[in-house]
PDB file of N, CA and C in Angstrom:
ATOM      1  N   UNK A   1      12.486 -23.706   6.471  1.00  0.00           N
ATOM      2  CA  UNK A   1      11.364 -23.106   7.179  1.00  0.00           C
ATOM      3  C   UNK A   1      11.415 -21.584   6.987  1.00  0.00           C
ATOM      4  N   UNK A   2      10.343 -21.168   7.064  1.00  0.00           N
ATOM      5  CA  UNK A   2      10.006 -19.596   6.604  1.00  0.00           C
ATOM      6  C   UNK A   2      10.507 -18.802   7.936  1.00  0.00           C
ATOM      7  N   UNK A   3      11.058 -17.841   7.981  1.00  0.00           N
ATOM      8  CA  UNK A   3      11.210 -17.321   8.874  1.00  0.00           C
ATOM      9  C   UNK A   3      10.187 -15.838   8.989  1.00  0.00           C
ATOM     10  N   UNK A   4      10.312 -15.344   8.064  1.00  0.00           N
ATOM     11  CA  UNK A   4       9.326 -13.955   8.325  1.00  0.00           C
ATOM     12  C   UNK A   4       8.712 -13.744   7.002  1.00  0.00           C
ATOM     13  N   UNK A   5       8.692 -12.209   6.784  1.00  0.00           N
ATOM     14  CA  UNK A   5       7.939 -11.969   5.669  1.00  0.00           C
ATOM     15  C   UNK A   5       9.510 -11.215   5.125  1.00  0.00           C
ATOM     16  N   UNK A   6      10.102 -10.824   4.206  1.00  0.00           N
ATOM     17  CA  UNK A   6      11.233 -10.080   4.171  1.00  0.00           C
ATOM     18  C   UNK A   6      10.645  -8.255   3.785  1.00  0.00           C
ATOM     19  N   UNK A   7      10.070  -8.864   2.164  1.00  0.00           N
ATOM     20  CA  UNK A   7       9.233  -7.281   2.002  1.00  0.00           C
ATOM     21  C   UNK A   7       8.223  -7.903   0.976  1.00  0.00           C
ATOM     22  N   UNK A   8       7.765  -6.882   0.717  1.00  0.00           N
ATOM     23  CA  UNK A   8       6.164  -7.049  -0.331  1.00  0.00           C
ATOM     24  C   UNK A   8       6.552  -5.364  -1.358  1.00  0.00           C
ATOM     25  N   UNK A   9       6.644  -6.179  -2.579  1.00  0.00           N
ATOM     26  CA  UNK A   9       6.844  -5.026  -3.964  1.00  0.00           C
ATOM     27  C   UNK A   9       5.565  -4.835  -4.726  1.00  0.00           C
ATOM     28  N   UNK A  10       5.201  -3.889  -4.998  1.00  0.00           N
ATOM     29  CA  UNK A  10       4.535  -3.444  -6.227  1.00  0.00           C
ATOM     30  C   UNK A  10       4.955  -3.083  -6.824  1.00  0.00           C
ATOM     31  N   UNK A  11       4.187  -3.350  -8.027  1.00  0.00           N
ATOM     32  CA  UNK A  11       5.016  -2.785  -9.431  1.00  0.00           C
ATOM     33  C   UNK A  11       4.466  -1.537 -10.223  1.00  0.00           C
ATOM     34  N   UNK A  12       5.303  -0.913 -10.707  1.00  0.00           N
ATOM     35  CA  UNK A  12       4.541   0.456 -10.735  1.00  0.00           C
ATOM     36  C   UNK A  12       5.106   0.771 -12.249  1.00  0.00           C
ATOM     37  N   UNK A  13       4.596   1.650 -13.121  1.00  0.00           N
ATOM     38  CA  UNK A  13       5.476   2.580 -14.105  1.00  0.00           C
ATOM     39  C   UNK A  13       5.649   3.739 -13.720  1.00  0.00           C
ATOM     40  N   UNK A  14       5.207   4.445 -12.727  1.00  0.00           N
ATOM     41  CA  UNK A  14       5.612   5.433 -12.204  1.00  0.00           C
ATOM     42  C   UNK A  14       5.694   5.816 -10.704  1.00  0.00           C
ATOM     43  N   UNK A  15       7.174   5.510 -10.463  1.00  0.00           N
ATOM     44  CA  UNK A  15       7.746   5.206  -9.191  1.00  0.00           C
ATOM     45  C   UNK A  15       7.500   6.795  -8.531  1.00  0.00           C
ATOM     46  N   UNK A  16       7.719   7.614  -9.144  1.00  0.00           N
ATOM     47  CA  UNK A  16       7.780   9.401  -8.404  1.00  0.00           C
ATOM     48  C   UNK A  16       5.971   9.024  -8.140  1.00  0.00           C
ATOM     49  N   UNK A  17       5.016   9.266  -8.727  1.00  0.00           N
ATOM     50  CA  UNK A  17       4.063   9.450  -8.720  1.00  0.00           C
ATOM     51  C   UNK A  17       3.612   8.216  -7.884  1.00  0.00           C
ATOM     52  N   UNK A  18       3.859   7.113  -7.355  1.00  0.00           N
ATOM     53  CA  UNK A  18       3.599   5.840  -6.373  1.00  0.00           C
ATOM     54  C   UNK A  18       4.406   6.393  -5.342  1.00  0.00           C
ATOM     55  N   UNK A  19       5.569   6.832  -5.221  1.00  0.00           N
ATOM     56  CA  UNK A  19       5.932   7.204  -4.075  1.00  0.00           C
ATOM     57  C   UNK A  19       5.623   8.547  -3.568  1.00  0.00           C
ATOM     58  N   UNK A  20       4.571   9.422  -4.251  1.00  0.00           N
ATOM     59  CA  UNK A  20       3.794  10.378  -3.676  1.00  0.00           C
ATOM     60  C   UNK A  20       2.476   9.973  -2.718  1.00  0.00           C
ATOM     61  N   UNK A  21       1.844   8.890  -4.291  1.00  0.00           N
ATOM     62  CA  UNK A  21       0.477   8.345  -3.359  1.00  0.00           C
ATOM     63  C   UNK A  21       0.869   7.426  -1.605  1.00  0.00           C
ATOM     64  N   UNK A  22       1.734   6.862  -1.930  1.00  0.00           N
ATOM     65  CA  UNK A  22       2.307   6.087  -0.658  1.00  0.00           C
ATOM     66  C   UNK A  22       3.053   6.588   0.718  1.00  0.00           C
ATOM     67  N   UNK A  23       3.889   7.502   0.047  1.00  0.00           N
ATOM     68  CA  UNK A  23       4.105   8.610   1.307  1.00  0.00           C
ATOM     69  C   UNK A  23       3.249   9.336   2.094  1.00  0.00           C
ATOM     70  N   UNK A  24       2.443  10.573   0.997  1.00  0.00           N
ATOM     71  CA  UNK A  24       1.683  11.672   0.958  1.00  0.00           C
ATOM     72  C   UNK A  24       0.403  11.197   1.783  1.00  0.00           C
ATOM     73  N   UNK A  25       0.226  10.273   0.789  1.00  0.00           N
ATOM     74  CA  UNK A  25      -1.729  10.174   0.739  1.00  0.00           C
ATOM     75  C   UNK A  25      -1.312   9.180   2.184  1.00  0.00           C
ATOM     76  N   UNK A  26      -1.058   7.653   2.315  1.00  0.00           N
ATOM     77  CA  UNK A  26      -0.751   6.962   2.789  1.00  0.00           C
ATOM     78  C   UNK A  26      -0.126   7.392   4.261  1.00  0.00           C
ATOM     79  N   UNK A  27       0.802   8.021   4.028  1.00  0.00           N
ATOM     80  CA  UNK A  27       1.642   8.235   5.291  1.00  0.00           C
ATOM     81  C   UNK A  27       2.665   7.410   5.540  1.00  0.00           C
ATOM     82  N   UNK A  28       2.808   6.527   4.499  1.00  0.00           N
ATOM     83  CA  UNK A  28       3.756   5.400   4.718  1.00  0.00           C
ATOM     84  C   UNK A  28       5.319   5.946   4.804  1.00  0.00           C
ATOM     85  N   UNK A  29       6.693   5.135   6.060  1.00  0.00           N
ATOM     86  CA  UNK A  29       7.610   5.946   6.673  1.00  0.00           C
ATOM     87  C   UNK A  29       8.401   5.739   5.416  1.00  0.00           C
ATOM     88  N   UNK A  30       9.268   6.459   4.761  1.00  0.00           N
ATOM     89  CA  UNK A  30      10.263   6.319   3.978  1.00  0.00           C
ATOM     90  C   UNK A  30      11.187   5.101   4.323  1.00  0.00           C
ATOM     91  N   UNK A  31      11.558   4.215   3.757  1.00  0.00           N
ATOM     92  CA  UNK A  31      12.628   3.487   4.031  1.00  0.00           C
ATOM     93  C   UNK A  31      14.360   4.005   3.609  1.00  0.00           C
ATOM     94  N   UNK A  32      15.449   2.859   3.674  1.00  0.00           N
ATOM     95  CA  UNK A  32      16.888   3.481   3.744  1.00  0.00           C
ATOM     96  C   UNK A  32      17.376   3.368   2.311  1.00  0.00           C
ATOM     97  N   UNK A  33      16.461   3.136   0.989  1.00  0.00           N
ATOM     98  CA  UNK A  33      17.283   3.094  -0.149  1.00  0.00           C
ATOM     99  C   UNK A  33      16.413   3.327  -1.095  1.00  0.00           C
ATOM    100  N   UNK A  34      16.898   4.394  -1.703  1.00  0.00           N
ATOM    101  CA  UNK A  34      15.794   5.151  -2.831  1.00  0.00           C
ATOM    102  C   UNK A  34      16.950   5.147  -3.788  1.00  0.00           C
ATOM    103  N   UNK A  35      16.045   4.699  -5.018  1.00  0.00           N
ATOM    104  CA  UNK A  35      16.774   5.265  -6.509  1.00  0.00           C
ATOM    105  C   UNK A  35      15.958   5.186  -7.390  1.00  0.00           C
ATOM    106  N   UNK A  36      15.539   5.446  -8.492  1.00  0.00           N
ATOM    107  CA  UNK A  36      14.900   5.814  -9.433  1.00  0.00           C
ATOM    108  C   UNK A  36      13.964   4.768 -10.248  1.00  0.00           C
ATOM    109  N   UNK A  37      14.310   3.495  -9.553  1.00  0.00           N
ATOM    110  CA  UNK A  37      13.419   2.366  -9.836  1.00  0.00           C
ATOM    111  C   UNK A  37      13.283   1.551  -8.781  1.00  0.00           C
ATOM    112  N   UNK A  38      13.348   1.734  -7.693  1.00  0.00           N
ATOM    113  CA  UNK A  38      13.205   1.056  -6.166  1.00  0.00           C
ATOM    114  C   UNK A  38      13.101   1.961  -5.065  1.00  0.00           C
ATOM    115  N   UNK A  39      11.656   1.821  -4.268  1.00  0.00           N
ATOM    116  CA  UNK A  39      11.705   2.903  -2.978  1.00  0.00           C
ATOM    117  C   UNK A  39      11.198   1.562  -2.332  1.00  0.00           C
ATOM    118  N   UNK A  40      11.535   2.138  -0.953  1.00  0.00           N
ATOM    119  CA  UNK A  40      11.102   1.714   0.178  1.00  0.00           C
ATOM    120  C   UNK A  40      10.716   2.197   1.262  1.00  0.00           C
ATOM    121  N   UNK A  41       9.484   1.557   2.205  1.00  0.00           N
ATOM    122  CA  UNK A  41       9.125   2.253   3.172  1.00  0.00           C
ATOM    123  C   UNK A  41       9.092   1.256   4.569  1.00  0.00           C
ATOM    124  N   UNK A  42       9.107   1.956   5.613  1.00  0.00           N
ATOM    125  CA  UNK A  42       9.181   0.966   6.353  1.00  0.00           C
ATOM    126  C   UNK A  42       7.781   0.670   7.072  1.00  0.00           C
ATOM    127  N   UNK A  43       7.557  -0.426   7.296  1.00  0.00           N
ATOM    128  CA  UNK A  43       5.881  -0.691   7.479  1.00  0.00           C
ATOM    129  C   UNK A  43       6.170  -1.669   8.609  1.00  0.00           C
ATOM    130  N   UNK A  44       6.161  -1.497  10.304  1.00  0.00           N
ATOM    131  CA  UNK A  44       5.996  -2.128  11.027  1.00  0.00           C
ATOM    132  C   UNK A  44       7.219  -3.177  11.166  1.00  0.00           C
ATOM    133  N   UNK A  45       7.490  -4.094  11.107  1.00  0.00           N
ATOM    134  CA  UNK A  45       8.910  -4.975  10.988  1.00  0.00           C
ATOM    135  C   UNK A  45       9.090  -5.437   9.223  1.00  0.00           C
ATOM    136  N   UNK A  46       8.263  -4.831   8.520  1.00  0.00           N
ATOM    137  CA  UNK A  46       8.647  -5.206   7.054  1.00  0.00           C
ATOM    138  C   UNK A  46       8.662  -4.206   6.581  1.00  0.00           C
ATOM    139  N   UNK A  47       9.276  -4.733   4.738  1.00  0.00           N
ATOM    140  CA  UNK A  47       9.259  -3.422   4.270  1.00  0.00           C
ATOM    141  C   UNK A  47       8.308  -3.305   2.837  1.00  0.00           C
ATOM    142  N   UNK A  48       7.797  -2.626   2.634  1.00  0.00           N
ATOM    143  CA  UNK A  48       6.886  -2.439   1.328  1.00  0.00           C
ATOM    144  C   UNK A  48       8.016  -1.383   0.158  1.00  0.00           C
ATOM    145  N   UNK A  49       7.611  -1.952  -0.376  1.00  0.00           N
ATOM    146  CA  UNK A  49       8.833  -1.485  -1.768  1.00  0.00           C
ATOM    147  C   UNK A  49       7.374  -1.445  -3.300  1.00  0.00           C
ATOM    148  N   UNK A  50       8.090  -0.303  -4.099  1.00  0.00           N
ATOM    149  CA  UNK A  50       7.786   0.119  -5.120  1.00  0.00           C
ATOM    150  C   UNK A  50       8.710   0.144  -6.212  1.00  0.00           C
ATOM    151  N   UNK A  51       8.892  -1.109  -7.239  1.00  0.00           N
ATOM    152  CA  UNK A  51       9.618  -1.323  -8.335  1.00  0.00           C
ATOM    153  C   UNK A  51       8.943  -1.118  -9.575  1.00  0.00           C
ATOM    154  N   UNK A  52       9.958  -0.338 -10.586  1.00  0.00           N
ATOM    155  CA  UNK A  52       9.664   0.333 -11.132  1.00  0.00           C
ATOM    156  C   UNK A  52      10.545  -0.699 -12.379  1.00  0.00           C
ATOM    157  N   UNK A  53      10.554  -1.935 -12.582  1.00  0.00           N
ATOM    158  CA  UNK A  53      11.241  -2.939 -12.974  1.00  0.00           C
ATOM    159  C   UNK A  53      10.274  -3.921 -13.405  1.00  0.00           C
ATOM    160  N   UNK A  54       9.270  -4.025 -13.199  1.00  0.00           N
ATOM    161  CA  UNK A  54       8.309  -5.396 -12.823  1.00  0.00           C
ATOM    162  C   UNK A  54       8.045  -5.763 -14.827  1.00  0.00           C
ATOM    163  N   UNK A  55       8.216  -4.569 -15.573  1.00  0.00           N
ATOM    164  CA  UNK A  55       7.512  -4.911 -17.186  1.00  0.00           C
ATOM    165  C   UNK A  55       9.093  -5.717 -17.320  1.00  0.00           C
ATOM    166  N   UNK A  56      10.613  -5.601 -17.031  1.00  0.00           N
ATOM    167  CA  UNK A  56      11.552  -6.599 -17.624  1.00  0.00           C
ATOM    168  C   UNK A  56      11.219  -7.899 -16.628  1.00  0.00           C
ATOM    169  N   UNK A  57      10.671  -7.668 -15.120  1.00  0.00           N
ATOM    170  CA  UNK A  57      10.329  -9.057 -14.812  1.00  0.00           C
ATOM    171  C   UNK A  57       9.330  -9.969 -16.150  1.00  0.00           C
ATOM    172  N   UNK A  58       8.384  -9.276 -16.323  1.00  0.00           N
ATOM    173  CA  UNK A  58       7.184  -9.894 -16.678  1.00  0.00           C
ATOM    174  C   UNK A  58       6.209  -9.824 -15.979  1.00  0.00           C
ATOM    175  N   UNK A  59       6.275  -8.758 -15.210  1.00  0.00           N
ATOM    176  CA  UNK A  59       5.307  -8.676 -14.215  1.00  0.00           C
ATOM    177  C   UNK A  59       4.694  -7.338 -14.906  1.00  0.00           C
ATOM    178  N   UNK A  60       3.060  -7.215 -14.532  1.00  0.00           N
ATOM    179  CA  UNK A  60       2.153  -5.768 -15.363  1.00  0.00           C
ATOM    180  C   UNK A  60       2.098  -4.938 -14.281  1.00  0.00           C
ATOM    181  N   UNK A  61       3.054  -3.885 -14.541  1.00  0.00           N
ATOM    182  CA  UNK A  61       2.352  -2.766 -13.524  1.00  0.00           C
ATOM    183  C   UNK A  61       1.227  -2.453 -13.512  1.00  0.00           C
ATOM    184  N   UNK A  62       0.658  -2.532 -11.796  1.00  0.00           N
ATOM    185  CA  UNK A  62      -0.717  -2.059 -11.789  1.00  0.00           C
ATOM    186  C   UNK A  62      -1.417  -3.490 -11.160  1.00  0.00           C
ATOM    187  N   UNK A  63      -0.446  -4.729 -11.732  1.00  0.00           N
ATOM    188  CA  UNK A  63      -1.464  -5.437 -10.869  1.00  0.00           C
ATOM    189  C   UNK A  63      -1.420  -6.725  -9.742  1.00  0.00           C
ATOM    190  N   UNK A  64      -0.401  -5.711  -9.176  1.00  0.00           N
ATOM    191  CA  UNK A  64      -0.475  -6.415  -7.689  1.00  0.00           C
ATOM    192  C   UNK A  64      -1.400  -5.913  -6.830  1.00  0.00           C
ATOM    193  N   UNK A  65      -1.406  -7.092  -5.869  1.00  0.00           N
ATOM    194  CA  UNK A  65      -2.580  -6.755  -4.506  1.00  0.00           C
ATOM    195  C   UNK A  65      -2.215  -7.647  -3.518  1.00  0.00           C
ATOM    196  N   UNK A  66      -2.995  -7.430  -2.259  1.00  0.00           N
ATOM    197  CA  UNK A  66      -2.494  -8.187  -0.885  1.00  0.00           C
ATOM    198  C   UNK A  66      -2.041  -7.319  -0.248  1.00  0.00           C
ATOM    199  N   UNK A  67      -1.629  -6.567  -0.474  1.00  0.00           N
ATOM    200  CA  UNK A  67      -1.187  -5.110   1.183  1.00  0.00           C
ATOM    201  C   UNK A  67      -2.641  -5.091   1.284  1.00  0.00           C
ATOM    202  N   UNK A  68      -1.961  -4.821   3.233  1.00  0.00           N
ATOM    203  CA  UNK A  68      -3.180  -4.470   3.614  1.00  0.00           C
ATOM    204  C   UNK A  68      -2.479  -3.462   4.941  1.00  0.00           C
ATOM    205  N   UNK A  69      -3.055  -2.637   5.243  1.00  0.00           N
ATOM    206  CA  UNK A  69      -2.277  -1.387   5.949  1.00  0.00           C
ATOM    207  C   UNK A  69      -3.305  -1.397   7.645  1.00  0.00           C
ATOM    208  N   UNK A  70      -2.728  -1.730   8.424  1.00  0.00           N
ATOM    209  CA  UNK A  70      -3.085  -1.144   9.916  1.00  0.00           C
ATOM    210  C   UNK A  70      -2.882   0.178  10.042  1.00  0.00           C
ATOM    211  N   UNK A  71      -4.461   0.670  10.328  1.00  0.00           N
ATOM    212  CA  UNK A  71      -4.465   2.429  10.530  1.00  0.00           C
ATOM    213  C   UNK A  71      -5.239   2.461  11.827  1.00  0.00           C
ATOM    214  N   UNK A  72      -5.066   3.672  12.257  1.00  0.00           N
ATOM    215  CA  UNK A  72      -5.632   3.867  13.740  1.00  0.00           C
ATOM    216  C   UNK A  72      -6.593   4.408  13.719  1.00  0.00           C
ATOM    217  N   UNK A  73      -7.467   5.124  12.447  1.00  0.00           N
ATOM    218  CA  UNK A  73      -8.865   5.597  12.103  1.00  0.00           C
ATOM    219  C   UNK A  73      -9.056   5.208  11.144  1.00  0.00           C
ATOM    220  N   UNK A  74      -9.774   4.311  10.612  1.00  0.00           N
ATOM    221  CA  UNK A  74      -9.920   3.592   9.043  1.00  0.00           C
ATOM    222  C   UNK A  74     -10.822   5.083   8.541  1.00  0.00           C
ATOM    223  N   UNK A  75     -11.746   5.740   8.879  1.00  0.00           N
ATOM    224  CA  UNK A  75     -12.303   6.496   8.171  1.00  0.00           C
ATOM    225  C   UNK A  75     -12.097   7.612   7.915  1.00  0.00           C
ATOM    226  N   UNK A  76     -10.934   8.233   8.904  1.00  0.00           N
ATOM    227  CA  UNK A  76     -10.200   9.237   8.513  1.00  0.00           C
ATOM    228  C   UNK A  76      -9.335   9.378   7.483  1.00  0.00           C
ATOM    229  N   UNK A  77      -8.455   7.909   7.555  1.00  0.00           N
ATOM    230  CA  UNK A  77      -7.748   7.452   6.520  1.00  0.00           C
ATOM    231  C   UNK A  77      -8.489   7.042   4.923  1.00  0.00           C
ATOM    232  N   UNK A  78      -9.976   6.743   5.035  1.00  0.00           N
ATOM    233  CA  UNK A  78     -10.531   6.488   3.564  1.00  0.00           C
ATOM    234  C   UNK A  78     -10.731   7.508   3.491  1.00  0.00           C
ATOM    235  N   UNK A  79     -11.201   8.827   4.120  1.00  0.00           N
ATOM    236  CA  UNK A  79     -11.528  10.523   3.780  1.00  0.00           C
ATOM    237  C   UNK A  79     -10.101  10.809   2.344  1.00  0.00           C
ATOM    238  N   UNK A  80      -8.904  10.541   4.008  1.00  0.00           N
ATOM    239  CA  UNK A  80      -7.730  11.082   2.875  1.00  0.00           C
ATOM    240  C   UNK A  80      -7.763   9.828   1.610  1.00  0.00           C
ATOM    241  N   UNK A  81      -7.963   8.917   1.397  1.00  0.00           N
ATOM    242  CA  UNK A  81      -7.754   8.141  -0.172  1.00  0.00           C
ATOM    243  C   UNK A  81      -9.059   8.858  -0.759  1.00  0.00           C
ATOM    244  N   UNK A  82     -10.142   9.116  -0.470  1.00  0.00           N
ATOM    245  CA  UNK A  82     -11.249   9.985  -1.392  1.00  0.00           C
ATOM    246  C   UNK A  82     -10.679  11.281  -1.541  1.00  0.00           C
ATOM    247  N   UNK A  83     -10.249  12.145  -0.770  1.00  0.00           N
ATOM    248  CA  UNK A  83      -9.817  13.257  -1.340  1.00  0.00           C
ATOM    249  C   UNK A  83      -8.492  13.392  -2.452  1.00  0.00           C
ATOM    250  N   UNK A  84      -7.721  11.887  -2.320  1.00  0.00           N
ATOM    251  CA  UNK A  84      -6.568  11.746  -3.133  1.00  0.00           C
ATOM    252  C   UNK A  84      -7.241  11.245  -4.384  1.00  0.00           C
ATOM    253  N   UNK A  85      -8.659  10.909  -4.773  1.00  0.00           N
ATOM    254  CA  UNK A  85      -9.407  10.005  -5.383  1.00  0.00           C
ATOM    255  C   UNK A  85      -8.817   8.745  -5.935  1.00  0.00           C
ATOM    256  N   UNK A  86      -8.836   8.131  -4.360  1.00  0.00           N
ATOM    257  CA  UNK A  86      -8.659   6.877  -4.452  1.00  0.00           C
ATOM    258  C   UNK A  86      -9.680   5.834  -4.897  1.00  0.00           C
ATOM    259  N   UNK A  87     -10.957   6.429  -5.086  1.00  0.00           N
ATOM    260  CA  UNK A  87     -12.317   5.679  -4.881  1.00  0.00           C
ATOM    261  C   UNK A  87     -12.086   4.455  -3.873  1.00  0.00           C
ATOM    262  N   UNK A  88     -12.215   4.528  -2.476  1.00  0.00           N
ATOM    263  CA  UNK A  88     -12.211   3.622  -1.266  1.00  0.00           C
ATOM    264  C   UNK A  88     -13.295   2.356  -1.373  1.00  0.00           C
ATOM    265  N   UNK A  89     -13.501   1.653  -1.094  1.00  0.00           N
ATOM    266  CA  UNK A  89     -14.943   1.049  -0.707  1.00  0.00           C
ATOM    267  C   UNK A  89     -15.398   1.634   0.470  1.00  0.00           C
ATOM    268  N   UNK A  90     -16.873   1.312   0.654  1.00  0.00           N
ATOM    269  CA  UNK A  90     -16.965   1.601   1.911  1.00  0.00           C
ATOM    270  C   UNK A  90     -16.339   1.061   2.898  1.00  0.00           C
ATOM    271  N   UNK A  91     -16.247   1.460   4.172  1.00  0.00           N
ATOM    272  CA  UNK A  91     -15.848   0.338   5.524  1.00  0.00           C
ATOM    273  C   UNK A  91     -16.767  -0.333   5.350  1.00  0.00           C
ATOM    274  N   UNK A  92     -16.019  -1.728   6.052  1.00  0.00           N
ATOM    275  CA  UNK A  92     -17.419  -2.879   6.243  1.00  0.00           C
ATOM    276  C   UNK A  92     -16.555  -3.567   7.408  1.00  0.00           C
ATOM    277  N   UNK A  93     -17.946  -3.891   8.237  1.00  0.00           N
ATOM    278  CA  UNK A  93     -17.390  -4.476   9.687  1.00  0.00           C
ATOM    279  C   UNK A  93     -17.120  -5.957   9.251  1.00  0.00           C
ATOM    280  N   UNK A  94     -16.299  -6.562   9.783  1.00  0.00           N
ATOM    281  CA  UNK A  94     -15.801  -7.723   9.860  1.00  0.00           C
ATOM    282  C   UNK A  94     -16.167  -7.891  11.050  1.00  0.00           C
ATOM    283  N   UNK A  95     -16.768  -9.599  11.595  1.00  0.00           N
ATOM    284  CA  UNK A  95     -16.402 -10.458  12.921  1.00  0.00           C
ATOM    285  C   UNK A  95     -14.952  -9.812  14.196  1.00  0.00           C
ATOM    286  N   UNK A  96     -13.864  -9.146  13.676  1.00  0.00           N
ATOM    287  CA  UNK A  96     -12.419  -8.617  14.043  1.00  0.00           C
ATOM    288  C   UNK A  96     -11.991  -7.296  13.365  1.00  0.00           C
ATOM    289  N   UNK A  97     -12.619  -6.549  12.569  1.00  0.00           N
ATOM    290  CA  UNK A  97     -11.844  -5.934  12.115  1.00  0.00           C
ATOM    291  C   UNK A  97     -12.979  -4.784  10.977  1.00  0.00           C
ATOM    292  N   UNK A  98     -12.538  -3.843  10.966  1.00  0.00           N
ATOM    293  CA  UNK A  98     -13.270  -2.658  10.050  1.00  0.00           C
ATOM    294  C   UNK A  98     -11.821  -3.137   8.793  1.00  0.00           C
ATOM    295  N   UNK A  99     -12.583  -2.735   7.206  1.00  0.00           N
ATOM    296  CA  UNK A  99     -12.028  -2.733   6.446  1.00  0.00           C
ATOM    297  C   UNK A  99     -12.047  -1.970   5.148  1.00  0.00           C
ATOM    298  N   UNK A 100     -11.177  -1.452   4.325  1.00  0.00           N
ATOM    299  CA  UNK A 100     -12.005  -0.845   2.846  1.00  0.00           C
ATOM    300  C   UNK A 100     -10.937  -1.332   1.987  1.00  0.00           C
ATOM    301  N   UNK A 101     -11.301  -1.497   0.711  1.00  0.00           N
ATOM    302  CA  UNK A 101     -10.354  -1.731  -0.236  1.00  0.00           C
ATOM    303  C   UNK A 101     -10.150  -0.484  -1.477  1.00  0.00           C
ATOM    304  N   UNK A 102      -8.885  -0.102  -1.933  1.00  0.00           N
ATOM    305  CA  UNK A 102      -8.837   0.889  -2.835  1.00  0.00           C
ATOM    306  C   UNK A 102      -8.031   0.299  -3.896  1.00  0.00           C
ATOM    307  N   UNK A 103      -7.560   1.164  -5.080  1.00  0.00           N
ATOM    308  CA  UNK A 103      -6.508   0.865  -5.676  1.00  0.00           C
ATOM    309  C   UNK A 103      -5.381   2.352  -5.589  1.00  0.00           C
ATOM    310  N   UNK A 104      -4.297   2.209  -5.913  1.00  0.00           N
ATOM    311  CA  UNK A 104      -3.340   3.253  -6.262  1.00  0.00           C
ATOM    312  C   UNK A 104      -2.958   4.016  -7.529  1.00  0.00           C
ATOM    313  N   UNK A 105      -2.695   4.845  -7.961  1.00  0.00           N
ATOM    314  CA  UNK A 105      -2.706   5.439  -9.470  1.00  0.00           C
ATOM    315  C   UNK A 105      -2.619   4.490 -10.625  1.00  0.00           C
ATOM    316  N   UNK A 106      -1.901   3.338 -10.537  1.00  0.00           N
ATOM    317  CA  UNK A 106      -1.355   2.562 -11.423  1.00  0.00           C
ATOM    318  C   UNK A 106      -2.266   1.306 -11.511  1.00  0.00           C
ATOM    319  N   UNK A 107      -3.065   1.329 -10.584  1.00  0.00           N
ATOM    320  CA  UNK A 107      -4.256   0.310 -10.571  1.00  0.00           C
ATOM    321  C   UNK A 107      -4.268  -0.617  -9.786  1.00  0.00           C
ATOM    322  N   UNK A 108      -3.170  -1.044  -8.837  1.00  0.00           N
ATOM    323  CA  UNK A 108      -2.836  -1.954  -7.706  1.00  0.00           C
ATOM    324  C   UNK A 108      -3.458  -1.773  -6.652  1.00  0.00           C
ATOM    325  N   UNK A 109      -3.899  -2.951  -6.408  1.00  0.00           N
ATOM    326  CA  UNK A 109      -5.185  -2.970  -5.243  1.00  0.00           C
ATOM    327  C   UNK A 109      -4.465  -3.261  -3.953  1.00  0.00           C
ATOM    328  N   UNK A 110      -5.027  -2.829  -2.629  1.00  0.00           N
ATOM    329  CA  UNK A 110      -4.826  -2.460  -1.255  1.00  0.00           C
ATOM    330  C   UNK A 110      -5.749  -2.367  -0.342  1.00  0.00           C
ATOM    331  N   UNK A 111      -5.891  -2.618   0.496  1.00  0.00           N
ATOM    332  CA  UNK A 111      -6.496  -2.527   2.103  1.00  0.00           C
ATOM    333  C   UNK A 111      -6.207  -1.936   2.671  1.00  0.00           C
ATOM    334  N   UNK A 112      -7.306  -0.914   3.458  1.00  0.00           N
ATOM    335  CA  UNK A 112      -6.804  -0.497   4.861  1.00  0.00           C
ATOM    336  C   UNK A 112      -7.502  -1.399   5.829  1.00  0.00           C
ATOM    337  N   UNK A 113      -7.160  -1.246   7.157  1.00  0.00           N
ATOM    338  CA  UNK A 113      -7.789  -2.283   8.251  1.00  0.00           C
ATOM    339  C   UNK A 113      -7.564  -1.728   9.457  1.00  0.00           C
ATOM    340  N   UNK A 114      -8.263  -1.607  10.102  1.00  0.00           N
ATOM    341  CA  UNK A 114      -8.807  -1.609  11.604  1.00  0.00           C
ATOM    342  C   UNK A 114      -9.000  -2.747  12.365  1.00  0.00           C
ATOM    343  N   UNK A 115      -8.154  -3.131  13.252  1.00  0.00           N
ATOM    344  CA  UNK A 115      -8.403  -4.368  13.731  1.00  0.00           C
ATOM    345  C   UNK A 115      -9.193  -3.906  15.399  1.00  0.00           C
ATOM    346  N   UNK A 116     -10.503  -4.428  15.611  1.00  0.00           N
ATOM    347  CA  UNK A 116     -11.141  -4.443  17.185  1.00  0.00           C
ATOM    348  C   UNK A 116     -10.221  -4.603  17.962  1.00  0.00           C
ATOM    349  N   UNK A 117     -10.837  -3.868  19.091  1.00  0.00           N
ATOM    350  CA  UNK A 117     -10.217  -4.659  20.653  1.00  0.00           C
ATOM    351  C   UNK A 117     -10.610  -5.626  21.014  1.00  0.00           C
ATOM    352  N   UNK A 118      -9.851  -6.774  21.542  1.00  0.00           N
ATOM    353  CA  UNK A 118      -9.645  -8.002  21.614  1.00  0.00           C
ATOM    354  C   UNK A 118     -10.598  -8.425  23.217  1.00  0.00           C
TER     355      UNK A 118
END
């Protein structure tokens, strides 16, 4: 049986320049183990990681997706991905939830989200 989520990796070819957009732009918290082909950040009880490994997996940097980021102003937060030129989507209301989708330098797609009051 599954117990949690452990972490969620993207794959990147350029880990300095992903761990600018993800820190910087993002705000995302640094996590406890950095080296030159693996960062981490800490995201709520998981951790989001940036591997810089994924072309000896077989994996294409650039094209993962499925993060999706809880922010406390979705449109403040798409301002900062347009000024980082993230090209955002617009917000769009959901039934629960405001949403936009972007990608990151390397082409890996992402969500931000606003979830309503309940």
């Amino acid at each position: 049986m599954i117990k949690e989520l452990s972490y969620m990796a993207y794959y990147v070819r350029d880990v300095s320049r992903a761990r600018r957009f993800y820190g910087e732009v993002l705000g995302l918290k640094p996590g406890e183990w950095f080296n030159e082909s693996w960062i981490e950040f800490d995201v709520g009880g998981t951790t989001f990681a940036l591997d810089g490994t994924g072309e000896e997996l077989g994996i294409t940097p650039g094209s993962s997706t499925g993060a999706v980021f809880e922010v406390d102003d979705i449109h403040a937060m798409r301002q900062r991905l347009v000024d980082a030129g993230a090209q955002p989507t617009e917000v769009s209301e959901m039934p629960s939830c405001w949403v936009s989708f972007a990608s990151d330098p390397e082409g890996n797609r992402f969500a931000i989200h606003h979830r309503k009051a309940p």
